[in-house]
N, C-alpha and C. Protein backbone atom coordinates (compact mmCIF):
# COMPACT_ATOMS: atom_id res chain seq x y z
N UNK A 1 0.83 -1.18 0.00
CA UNK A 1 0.00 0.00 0.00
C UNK A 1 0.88 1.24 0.00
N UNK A 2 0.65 2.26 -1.06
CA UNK A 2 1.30 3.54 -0.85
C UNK A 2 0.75 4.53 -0.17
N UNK A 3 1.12 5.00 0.98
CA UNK A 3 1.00 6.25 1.51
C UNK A 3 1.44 7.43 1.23
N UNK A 4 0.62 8.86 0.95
CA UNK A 4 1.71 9.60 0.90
C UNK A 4 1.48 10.92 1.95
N UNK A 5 2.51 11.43 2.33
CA UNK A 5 3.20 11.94 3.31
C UNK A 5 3.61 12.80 2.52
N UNK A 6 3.47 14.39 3.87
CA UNK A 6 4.66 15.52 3.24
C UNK A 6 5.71 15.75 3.81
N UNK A 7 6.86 16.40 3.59
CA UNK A 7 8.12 16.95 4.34
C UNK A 7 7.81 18.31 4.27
N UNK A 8 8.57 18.91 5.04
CA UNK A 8 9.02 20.23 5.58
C UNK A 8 10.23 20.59 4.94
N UNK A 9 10.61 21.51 3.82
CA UNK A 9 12.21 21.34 3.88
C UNK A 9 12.30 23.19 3.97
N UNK A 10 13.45 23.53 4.53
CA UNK A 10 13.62 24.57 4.90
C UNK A 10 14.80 25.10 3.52
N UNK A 11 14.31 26.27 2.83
CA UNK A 11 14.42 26.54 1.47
C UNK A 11 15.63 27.87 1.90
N UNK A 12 15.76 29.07 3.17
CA UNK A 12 16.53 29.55 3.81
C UNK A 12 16.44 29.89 5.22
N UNK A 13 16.80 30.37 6.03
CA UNK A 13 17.33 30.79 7.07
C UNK A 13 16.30 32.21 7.40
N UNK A 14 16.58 32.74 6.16
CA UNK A 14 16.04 34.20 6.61
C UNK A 14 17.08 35.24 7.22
N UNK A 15 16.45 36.26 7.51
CA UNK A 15 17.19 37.49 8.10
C UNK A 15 17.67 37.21 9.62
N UNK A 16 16.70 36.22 10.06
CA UNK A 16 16.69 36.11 11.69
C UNK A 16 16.98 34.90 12.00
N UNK A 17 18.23 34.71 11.86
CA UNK A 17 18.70 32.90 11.93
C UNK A 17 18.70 32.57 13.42
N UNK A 18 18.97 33.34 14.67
CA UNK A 18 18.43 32.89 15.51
C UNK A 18 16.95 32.81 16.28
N UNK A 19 16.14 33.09 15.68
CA UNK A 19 14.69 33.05 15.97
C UNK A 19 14.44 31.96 15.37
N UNK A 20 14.58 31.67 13.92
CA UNK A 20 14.26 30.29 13.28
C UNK A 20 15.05 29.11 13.96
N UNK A 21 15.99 29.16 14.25
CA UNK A 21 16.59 28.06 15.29
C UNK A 21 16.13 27.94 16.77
N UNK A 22 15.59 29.20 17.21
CA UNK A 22 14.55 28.97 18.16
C UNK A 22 13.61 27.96 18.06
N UNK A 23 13.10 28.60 17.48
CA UNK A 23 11.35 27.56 17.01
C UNK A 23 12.02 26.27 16.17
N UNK A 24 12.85 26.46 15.70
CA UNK A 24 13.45 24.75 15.50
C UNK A 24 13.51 23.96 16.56
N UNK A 25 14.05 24.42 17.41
CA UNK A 25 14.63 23.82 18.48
C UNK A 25 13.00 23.78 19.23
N UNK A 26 11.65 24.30 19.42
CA UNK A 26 11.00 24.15 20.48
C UNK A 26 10.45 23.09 19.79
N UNK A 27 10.14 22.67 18.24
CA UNK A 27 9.77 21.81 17.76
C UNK A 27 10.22 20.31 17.40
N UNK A 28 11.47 20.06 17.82
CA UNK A 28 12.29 19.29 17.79
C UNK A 28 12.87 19.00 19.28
N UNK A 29 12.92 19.64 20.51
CA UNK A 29 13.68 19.16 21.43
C UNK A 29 15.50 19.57 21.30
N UNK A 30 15.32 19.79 19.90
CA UNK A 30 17.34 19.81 19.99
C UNK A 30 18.03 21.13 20.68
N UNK A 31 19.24 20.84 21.40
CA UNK A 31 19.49 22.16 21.95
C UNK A 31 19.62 23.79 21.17
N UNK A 32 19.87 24.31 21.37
CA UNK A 32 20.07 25.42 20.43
C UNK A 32 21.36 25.57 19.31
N UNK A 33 22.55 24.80 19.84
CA UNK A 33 23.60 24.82 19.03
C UNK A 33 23.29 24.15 17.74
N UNK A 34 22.65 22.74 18.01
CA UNK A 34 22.29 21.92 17.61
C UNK A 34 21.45 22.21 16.42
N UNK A 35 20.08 23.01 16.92
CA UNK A 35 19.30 23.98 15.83
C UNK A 35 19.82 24.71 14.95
N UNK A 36 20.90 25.46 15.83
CA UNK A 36 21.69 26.29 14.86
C UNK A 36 22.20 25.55 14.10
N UNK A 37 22.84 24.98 14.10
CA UNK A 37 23.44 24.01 13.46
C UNK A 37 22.83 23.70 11.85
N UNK A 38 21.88 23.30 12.30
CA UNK A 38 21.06 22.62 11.01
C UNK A 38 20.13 23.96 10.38
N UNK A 39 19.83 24.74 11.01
CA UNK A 39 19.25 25.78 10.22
C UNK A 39 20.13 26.66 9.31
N UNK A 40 21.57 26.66 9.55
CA UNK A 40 22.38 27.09 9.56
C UNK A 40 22.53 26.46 7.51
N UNK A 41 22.65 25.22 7.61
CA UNK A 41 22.40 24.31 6.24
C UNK A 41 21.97 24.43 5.37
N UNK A 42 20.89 25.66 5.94
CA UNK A 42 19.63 25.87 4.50
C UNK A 42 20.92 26.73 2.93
N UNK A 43 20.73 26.59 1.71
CA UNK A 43 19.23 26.21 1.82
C UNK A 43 18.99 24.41 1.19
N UNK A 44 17.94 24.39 1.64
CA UNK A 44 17.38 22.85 1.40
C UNK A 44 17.94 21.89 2.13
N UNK A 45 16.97 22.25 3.24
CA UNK A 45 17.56 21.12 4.17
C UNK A 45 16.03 20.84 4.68
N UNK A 46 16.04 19.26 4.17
CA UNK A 46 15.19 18.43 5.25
C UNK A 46 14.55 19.02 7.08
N UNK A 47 13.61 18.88 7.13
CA UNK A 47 13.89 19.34 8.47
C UNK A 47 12.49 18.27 8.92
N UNK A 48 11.83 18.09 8.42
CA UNK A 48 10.38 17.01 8.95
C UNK A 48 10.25 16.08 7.61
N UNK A 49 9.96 15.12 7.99
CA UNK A 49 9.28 13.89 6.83
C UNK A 49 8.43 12.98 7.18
N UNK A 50 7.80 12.65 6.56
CA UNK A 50 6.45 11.47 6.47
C UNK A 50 5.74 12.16 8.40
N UNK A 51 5.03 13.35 7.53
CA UNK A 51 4.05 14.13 8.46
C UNK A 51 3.13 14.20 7.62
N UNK A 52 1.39 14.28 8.94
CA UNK A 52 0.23 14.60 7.75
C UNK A 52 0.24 16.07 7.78
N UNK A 53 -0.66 16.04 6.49
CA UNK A 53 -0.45 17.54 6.05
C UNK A 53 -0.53 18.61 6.77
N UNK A 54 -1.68 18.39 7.66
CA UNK A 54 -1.54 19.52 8.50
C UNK A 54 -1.00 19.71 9.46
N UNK A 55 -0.07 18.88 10.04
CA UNK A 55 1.47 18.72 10.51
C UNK A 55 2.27 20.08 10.35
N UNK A 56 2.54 19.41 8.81
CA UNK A 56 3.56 20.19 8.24
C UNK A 56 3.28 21.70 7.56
N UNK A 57 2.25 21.70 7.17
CA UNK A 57 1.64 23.28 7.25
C UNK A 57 1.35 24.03 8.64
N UNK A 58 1.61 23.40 9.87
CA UNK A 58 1.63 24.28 10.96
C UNK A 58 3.14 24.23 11.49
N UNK A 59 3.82 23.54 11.13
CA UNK A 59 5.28 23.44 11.46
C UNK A 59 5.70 24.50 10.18
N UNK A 60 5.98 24.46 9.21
CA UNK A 60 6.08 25.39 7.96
C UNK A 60 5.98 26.99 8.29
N UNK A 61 4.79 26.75 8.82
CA UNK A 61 3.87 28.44 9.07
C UNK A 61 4.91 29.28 10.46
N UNK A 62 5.01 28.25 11.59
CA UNK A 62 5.92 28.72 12.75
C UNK A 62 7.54 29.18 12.12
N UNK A 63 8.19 28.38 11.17
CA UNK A 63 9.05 28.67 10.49
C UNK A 63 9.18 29.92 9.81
N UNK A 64 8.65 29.86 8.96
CA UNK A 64 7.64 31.42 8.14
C UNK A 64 7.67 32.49 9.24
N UNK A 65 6.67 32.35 10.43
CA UNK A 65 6.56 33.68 10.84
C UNK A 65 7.79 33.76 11.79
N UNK A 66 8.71 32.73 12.33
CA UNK A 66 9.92 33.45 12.24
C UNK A 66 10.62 33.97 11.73
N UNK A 67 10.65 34.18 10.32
CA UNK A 67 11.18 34.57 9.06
C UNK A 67 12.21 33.66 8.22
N UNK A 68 11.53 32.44 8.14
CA UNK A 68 12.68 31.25 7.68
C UNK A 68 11.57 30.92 6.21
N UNK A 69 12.76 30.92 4.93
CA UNK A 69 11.75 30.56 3.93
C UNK A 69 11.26 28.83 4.06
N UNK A 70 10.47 28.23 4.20
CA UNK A 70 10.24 26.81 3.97
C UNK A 70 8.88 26.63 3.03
N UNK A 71 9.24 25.12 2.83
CA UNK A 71 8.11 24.88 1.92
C UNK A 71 7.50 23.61 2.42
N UNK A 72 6.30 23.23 2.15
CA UNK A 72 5.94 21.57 2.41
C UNK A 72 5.70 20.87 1.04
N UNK A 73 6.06 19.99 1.08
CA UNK A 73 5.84 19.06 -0.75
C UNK A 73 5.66 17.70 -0.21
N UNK A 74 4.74 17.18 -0.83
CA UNK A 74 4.03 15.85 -1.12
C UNK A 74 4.97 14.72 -1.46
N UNK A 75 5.17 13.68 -0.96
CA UNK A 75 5.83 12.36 -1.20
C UNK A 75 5.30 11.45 -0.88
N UNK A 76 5.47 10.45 -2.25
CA UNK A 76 5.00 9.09 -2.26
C UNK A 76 5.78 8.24 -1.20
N UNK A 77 5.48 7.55 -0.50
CA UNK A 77 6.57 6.31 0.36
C UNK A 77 5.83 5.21 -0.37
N UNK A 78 6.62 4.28 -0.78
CA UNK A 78 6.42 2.75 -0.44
C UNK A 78 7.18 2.10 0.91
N UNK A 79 6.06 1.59 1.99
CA UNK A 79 6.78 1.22 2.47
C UNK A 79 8.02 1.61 3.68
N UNK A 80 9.27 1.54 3.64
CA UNK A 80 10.36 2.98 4.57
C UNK A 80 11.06 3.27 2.89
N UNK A 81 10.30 3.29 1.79
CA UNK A 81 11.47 3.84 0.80
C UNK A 81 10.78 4.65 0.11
N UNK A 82 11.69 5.78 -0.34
CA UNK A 82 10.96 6.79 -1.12
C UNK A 82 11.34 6.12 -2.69
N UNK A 83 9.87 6.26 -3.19
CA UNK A 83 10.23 5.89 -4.57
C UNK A 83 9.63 6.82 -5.49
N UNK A 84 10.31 6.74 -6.52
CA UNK A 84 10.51 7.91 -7.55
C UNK A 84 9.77 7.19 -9.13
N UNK A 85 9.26 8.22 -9.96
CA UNK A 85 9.06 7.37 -11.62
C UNK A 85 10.38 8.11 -11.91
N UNK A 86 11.27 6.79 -12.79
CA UNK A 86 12.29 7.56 -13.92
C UNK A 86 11.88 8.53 -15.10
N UNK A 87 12.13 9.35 -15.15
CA UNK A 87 11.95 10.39 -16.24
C UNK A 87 11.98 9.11 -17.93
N UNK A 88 10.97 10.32 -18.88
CA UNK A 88 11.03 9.63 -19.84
C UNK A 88 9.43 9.24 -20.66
N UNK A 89 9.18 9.09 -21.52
CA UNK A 89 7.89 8.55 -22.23
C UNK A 89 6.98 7.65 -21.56
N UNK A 90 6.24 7.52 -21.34
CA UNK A 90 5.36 6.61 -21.26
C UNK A 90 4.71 5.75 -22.27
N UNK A 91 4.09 4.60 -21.88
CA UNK A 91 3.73 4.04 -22.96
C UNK A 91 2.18 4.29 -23.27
């Protein structure tokens, strides 16, 4: 059975890289270095996966109004694997 699930991926940082590592960190548990750390990565960095949608549109939005660009996008899982169609014609 395929499920699909969205991610969170954090697209930049923003003007206010420690506010967005704030609210990283209250949403995650990780210490602040730690947040920093990974917010620090953008851009395009993973930050949530296989969440329901409205998960990740309220995690997204807290990001946002800290001033961090993110996006949420739709993924297929099979399974624990992300699977992809190869590019190309169909029949």
């Amino acid at each position: 059975m395929t499920d699909v699930a969205v991610q969170v991926v954090l697209l930049d940082d923003g003007p206010s890289l420690l506010e967005v590592a704030k609210v990283f960190r209250l949403m995650t548990g990780l210490g602040l270095w730690h947040a920093k750390q990974t917010v620090t990565a953008a851009p395009l960095v993973l930050l949530f996966e296989r969440l329901k949608e409205a998960a990740a549109r309220e995690r997204a939005g807290y990001l946002r109004a800290a001033g961090a660009s993110a996006t949420v996008a739709a993924v297929d899982y099979k399974g624990s694997r992300l699977t992809s169609s190869p590019p190309g014609p169909r029949a």
